[in-house]
Protein backbone atom coordinates (compact mmCIF):
# COMPACT_ATOMS: atom_id res chain seq x y z
CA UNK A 1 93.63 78.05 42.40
CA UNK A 2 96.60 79.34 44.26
CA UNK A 3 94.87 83.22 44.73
CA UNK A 4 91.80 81.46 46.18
CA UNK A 5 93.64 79.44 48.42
CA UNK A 6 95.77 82.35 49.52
CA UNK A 7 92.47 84.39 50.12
CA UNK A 8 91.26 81.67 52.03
CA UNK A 9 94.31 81.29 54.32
CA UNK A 10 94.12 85.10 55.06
CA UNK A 11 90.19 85.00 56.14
CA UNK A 12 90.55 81.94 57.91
CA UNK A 13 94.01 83.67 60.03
CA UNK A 14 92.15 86.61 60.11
CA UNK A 15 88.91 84.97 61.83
CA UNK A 16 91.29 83.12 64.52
CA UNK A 17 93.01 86.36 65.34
CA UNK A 18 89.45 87.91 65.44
CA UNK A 19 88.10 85.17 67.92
CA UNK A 20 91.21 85.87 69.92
CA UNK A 21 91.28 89.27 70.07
CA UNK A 22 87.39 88.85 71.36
CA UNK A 23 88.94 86.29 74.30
CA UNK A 24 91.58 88.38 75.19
CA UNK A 25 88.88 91.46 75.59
CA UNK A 26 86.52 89.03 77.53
CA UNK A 27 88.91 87.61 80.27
CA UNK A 28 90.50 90.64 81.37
CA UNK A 29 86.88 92.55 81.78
CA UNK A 30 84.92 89.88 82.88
CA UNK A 31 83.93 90.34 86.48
CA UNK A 32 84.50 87.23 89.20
CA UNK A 33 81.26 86.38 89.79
CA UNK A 34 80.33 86.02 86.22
CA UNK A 35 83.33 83.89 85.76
CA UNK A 36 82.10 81.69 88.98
CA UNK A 37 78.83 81.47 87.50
CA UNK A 38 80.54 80.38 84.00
CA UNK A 39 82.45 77.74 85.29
CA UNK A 40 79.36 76.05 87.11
CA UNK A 41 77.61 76.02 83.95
CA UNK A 42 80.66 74.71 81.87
CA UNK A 43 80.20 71.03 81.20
CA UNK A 44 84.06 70.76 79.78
CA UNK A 45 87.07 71.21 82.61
CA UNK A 46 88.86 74.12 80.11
CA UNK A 47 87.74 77.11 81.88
CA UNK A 48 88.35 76.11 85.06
CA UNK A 49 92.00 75.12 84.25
CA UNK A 50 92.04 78.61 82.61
CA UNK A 51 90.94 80.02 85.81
CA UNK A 52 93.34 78.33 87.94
CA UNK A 53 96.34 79.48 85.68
CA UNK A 54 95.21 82.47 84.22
CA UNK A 55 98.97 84.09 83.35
CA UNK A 56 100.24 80.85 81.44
CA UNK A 57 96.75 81.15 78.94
CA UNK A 58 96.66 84.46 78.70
CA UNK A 59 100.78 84.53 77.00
CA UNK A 60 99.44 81.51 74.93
CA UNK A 61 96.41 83.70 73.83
CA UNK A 62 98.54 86.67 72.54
CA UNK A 63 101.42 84.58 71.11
CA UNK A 64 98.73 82.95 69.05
CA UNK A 65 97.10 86.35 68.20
CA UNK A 66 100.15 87.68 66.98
CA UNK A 67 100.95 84.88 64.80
CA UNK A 68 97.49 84.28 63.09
CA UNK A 69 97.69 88.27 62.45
CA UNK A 70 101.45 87.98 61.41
CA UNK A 71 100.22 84.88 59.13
CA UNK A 72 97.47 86.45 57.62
CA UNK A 73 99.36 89.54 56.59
CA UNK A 74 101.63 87.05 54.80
CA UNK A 75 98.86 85.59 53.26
CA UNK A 76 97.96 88.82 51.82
CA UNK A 77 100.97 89.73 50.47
CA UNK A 78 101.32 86.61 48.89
CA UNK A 79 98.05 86.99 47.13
CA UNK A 80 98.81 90.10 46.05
CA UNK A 81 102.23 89.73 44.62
CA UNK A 82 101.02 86.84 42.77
CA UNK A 83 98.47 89.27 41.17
CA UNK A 84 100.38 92.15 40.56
CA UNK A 85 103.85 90.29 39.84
CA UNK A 86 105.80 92.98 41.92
CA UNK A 87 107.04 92.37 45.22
CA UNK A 88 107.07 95.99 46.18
CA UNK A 89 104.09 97.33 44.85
CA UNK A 90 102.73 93.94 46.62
CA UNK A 91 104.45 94.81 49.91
CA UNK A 92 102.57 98.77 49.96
CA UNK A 93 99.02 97.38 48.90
CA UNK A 94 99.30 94.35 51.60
CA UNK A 95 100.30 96.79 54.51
CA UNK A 96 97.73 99.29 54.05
CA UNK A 97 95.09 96.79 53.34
CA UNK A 98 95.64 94.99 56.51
CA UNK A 99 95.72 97.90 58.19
CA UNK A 100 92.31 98.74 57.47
CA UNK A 101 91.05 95.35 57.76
CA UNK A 102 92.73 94.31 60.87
CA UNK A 103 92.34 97.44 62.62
CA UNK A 104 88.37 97.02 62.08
CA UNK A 105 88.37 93.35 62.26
CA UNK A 106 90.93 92.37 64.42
CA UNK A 107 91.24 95.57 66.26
CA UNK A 108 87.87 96.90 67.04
CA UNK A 109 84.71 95.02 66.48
CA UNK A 110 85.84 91.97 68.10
CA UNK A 111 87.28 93.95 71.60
CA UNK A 112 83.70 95.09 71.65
CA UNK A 113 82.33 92.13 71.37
CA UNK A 114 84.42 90.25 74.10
CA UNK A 115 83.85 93.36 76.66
CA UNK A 116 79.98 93.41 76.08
CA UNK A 117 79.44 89.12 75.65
CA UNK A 118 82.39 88.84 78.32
CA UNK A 119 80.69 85.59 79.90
CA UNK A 120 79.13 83.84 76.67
CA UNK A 121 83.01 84.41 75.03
CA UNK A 122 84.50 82.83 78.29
CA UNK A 123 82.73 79.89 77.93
CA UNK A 124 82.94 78.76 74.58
CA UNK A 125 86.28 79.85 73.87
CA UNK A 126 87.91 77.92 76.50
CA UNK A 127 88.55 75.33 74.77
CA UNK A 128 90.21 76.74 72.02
CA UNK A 129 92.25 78.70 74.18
CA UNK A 130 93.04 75.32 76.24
CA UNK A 131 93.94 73.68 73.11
CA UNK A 132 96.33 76.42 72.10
CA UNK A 133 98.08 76.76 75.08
CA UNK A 134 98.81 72.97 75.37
CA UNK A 135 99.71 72.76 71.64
CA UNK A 136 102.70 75.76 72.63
CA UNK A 137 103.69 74.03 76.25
CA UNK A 138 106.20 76.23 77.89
CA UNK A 139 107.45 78.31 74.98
CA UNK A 140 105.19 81.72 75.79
CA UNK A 141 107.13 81.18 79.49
CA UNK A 142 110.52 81.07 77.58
CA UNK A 143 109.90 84.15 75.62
CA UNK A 144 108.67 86.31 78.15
CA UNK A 145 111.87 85.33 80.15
CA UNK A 146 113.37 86.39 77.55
CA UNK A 147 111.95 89.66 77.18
CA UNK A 148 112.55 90.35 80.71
CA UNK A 149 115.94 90.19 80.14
CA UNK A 150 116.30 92.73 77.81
CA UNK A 151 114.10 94.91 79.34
CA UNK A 152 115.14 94.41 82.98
CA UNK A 153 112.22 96.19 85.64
CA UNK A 154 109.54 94.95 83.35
CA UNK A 155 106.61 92.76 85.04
CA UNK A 156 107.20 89.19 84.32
CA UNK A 157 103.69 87.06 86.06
CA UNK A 158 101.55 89.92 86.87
CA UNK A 159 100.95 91.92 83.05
CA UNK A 160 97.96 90.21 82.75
CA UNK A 161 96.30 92.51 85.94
CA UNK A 162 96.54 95.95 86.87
CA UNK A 163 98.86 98.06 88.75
CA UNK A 164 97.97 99.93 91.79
CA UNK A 165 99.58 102.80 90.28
CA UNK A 166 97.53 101.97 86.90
CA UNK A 167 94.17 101.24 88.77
CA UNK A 168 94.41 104.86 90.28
CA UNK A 169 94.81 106.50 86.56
CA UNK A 170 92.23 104.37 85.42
CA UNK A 171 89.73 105.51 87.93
CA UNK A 172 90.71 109.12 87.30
CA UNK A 173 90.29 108.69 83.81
CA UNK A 174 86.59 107.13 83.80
CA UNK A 175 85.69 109.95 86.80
CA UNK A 176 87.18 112.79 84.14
CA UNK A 177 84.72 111.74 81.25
CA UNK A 178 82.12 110.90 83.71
CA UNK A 179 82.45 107.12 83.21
CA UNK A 180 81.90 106.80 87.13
CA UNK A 181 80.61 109.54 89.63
CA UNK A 182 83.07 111.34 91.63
CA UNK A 183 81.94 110.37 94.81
CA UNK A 184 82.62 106.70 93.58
CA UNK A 185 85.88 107.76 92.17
CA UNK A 186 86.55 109.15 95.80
CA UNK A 187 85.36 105.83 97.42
CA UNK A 188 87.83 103.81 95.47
CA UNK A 189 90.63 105.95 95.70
CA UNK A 190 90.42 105.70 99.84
CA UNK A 191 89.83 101.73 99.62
CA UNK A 192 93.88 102.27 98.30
CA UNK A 193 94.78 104.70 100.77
CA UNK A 194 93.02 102.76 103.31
CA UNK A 195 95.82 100.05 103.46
CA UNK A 196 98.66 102.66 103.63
CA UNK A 197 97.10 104.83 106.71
CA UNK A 198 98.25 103.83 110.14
CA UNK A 199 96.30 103.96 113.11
CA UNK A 200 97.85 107.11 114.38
CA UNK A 201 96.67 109.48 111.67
CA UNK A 202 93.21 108.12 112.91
CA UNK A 203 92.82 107.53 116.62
CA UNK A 204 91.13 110.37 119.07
CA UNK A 205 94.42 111.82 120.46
CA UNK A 206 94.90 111.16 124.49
CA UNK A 207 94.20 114.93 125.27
CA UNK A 208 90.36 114.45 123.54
CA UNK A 209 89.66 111.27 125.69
CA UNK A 210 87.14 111.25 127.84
CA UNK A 211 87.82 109.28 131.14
CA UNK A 212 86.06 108.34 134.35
CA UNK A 213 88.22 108.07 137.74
CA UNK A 214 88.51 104.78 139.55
CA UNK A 215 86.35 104.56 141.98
CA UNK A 216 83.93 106.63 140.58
CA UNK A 217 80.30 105.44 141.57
CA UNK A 218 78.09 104.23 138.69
CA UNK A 219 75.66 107.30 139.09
CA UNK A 220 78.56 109.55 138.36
CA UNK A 221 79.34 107.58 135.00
CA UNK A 222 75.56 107.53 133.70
CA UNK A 223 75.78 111.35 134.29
CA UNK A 224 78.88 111.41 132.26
CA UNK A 225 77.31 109.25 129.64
CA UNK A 226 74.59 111.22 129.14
CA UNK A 227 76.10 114.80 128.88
CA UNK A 228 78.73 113.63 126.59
CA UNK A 229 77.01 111.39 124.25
CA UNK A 230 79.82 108.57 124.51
CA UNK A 231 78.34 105.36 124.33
CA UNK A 232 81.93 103.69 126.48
CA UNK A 233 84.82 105.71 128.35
CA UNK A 234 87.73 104.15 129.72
CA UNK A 235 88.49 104.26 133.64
CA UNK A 236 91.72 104.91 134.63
CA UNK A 237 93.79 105.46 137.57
CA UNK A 238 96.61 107.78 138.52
CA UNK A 239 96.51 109.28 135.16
CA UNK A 240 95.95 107.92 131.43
CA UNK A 241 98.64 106.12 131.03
CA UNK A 242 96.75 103.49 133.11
CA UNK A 243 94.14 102.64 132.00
CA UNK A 244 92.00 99.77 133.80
CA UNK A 245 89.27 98.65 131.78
CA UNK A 246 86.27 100.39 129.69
CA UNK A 247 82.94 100.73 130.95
CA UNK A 248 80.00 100.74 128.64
CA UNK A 249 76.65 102.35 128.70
CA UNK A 250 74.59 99.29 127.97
CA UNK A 251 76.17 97.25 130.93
CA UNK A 252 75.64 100.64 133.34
CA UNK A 253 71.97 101.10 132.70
CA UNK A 254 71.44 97.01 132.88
CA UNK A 255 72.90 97.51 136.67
CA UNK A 256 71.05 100.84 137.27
CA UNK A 257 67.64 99.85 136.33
CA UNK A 258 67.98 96.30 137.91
CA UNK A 259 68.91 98.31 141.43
CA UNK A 260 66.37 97.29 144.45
CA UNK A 261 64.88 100.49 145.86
CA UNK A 262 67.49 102.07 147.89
CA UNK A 263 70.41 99.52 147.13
CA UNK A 264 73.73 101.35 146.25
CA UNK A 265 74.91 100.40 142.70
CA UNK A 266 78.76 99.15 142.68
CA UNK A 267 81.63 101.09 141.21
CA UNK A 268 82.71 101.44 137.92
CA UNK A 269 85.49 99.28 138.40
CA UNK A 270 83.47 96.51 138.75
CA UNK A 271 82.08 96.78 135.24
CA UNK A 272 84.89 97.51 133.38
CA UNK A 273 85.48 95.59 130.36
CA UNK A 274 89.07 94.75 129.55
CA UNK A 275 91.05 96.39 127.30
CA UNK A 276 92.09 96.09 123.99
CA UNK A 277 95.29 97.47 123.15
CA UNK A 278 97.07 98.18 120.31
CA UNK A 279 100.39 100.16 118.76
CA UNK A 280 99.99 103.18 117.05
CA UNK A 281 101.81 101.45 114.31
CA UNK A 282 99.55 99.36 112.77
CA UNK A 283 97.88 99.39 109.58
CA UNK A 284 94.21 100.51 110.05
CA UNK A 285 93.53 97.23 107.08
CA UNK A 286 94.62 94.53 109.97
CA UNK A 287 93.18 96.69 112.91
CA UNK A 288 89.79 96.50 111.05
CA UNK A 289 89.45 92.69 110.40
CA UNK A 290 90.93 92.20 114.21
CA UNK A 291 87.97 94.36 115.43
CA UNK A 292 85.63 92.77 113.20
CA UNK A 293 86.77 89.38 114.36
CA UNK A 294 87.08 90.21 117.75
CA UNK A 295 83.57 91.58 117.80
CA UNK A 296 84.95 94.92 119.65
CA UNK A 297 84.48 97.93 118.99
CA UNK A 298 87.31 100.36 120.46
CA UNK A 299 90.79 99.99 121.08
CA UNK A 300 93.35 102.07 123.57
CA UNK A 301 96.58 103.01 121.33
CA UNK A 302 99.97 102.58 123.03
CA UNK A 303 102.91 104.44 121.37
CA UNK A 304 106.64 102.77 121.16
CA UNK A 305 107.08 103.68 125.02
CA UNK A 306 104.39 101.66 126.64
CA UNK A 307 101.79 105.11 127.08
CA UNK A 308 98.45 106.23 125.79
CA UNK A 309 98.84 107.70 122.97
CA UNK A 310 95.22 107.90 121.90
CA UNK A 311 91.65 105.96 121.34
CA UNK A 312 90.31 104.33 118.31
CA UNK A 313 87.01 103.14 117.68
CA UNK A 314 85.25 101.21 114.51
CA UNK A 315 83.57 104.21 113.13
CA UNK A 316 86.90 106.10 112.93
CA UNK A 317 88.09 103.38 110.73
CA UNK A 318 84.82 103.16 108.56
CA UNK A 319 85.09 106.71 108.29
CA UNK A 320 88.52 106.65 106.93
CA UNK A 321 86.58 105.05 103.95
CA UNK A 322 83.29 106.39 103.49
CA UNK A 323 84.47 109.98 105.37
CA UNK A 324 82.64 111.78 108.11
CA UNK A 325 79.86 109.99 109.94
CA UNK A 326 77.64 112.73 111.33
CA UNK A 327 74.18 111.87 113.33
CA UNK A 328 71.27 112.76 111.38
CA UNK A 329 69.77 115.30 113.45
CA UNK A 330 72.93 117.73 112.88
CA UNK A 331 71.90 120.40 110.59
CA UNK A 332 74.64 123.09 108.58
CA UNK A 333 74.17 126.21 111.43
CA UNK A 334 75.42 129.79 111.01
CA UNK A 335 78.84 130.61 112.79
CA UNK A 336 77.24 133.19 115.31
CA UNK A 337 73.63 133.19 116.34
CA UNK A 338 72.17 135.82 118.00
CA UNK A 339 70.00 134.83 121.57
CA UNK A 340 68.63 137.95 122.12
CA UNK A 341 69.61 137.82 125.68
CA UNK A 342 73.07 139.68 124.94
CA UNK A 343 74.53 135.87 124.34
CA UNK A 344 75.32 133.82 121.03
CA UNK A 345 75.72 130.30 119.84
CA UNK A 346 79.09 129.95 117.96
CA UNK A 347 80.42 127.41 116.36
CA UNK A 348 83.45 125.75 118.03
CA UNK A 349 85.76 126.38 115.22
CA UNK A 350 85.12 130.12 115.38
CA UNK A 351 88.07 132.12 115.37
CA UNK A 352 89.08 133.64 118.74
CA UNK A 353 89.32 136.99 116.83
CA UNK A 354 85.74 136.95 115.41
CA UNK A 355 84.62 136.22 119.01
CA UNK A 356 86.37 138.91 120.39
CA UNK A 357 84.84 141.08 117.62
CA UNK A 358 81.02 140.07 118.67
CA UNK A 359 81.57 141.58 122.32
CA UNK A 360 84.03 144.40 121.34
CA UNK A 361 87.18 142.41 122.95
CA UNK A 362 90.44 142.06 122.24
CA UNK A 363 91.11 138.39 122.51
CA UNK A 364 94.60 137.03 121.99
CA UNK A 365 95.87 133.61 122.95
CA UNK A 366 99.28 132.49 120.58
CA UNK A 367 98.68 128.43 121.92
CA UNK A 368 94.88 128.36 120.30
CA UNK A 369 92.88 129.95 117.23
CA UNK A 370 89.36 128.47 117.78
CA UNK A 371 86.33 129.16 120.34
CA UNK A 372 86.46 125.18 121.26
CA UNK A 373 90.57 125.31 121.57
CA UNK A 374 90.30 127.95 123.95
CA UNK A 375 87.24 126.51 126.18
CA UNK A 376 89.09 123.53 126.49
CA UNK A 377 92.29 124.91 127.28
CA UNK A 378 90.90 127.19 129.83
CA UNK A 379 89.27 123.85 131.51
CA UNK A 380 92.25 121.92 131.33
CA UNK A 381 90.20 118.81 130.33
CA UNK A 382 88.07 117.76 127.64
CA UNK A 383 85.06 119.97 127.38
CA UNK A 384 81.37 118.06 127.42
CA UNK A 385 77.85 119.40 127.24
CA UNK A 386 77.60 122.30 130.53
CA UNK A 387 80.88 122.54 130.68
CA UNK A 388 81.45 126.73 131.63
CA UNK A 389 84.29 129.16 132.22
CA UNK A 390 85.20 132.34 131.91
CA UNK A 391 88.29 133.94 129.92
CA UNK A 392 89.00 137.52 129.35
CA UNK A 393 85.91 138.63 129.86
CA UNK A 394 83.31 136.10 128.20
CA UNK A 395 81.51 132.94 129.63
CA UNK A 396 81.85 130.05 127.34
CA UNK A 397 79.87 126.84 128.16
CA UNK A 398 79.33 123.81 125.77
CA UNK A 399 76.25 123.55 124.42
CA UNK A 400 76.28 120.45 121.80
CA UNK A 401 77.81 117.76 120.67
CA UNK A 402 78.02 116.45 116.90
CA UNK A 403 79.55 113.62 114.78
CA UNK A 404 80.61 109.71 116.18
CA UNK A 405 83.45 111.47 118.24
CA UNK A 406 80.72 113.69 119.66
CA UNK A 407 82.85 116.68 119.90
CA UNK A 408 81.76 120.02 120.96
CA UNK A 409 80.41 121.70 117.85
CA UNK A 410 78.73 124.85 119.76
CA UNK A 411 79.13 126.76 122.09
CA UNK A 412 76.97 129.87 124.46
CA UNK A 413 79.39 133.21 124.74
CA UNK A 414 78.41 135.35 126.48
CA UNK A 415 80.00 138.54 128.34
CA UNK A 416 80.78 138.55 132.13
CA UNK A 417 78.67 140.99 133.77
CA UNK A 418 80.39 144.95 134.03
CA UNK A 419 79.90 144.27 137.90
CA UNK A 420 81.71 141.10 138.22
CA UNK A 421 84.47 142.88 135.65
CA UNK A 422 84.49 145.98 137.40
CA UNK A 423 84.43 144.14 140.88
CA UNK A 424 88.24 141.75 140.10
CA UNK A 425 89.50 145.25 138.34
CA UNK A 426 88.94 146.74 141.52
CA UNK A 427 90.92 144.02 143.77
CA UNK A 428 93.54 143.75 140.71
CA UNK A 429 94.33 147.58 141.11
CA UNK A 430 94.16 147.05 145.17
CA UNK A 431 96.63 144.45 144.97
CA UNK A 432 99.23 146.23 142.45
CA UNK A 433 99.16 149.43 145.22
CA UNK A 434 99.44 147.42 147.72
CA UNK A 435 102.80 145.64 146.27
CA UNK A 436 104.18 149.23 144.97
CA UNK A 437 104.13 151.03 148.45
CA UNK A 438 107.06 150.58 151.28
CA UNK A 439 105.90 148.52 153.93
CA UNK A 440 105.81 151.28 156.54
CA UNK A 441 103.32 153.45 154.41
CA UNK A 442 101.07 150.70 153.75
CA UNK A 443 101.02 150.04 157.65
């Protein structure tokens, strides 16, 4: 009788350590609104307790994994010394036995089963799990105090969740066998670096905004509106460091189109919005749920001295997520296009050197290395659409505008008439005589 009662001792172990195995799988992959859904259909109050302390169940679950495993190795061992009447020959046979069974039993098959019947495991082995953890009290809490002191720097509440640090691996992991897509894998990763990025490293900086004068008449802004693309630009008024409020296209076209026939419409000033301000400090997490509270969607960023330091606006926040929000009429264009009129669309971030090499120039500038750097530095403002001048030679004006900051993506060069060149050659070599002569000859 006694090798039959041993046996049964080691299946019976073994099954509890299988069925807790199973739970252990289930409650760390089962997702929150299946466990919602689980505890509305639970008639007993287990699972929600197990829900509301999740760390104190989860030590009593593996405590009493390890023992029915521990106990059912016993078991074994017993039964086989008992058989074989030696203890070592007992010992060998027992260990590799339950290493085979308990790595497919205990090990395997039942982790399975908990990650693929996550909810239907939940619920009925709540109260089992309930039972168990009651039936322990606070011992699991002693031992893992315990264990954090001899291994000081180990987790003590949170090892039953992941890591940032681990959640990252993970989600390089399943992306490296193909688990998840690695434009998901991309998505998640910037959800994490989302919360670390401040709004600096995402604002417009205060030499790209666009601003309207005070004063300015409403006419003036529509026209600004409408060759930029901006959809709200900040009036300021000595310079941008005071800014007085934001006027928005919606509110100027309301005014314009309500206008009696020959009535004058009022000043920008007078539809300015007020301003939201914030530091360049701030996490771009917090600045998000303020704007989505607030129900606004731009914000004028101050640095530590009181100044504008830039502009921020919804979509450059989204797009710190999902990445670059472009309008759906852009299209992928060469770099140089040929007009046929002796002119070419370039793209903006066309090197200064390639340029030069399309009208056989020699264009060098050490402060800027693009087409758009050096339109905009020759205007001294923020270039928009019709924007022209002429450097060294060639005519740049701003032909389009692309993406939500609606930036100058292209540009017309073209080369300054030989008359006009000839003609300031002419009155530069006059004026270098005239300097290098003595007065009385020149006379």
């Amino acid at each position: 009788m006694t090798p039959l009662i041993l046996a049964g001792m080691a299946l019976v172990f073994l099954g509890f350590a299988a069925v807790l195995t199973a739970a252990e799988a289930a409650f760390n992959f089962l997702p929150r609104h299946d466990a919602e859904y689980a505890i509305l259909h639970s008639r007993g109050t287990a699972l929600k307790r197990i829900m509301a302390q999740p760390v104190a169940h989860m030590r009593a679950l593996r405590f009493w994994r390890v023992w029915f495993e521990m106990a059912s190795a016993v078991a074994v061992t017993a039964l086989l010394h008992s058989l074989l009447d030696n203890v070592w020959l007992a010992g060998l046979a027992a260990t590799g036995i339950m290493a085979l069974v308990g790595f497919v039993i205990v090990g395997v098959s039942p982790r399975q089963l908990g990650r693929v019947h996550s909810a239907e495991v939940v619920r009925y082995a709540a109260p089992l799990i309930g039972w168990l953890c009651w039936v322990l009290g606070p011992i699991p809490g002693w031992l893992v105090t315990l264990g954090s002191a001899v291994a000081p720097g180990a987790p003590a509440d949170n090892e039953a969740f992941f890591s940032e640090e681990e959640f990252r691996e993970l989600v390089d992991r399943a992306s490296e066998s193909d688990v998840i897509e690695d434009n998901e894998a991309e998505l998640i990763q910037s959800v994490f670096d989302f919360g670390d990025t401040l709004v600096r490293s995402v604002m417009v900086p205060r030499t790209d905004i666009l601003c309207i004068d005070s004063g300015s008449s409403l006419h003036r802004a529509m026209s600004l509106f409408l060759r930029s693309g901006y959809s709200r630009i900040p009036v300021i008024g000595e310079n941008t460091d005071q800014i007085l409020g934001i006027v928005y296209l919606k509110d100027a076209a309301a005014v314009i189109h309500n206008l009696a026939p020959g009535e004058e419409p009022p000043v920008v000033d007078q539809l300015a919005r007020e301003v939201r301000y914030v530091p360049d400090s701030k996490p771009v997490s917090e600045l998000l749920r303020e704007l989505q509270k607030e129900s606004t969607h731009v914000a004028i960023v101050i640095d530590e001295y009181g100044g504008t330091a830039g502009l921020v606006t919804l979509e450059d926040l989204i797009e710190e997520i999902v990445g670059e929000i472009v309008d759906e009429y852009d299209t992928e264009a060469a770099e140089a296009v040929d007009l046929g009129d002796g002119s070419y669309r370039v793209s903006a971030k066309m090197s200064i050197d390639d340029l030069g090499e399309l009208f056989d120039l020699e264009l060098d500038d050490d402060e800027v290395d693009t087409v758009g750097g050096l339109l905009a530095k020759a205007l001294g403002r923020v270039p928009i659409v019709g924007s022209t001048v002429a450097v060294d030679g060639v005519t740049l004006r701003a032909d389009r505008l692309e993406g939500r900051r609606n930036r100058v993506s292209h540009i017309i060069a073209a080369a300054v008439p030989k008359e006009e060149t000839d003609l300031e050659d002419l009155f530069d070599e006059a004026e270098s005589t005239q300097q290098g002569v003595p007065r009385e000859q020149a006379e």
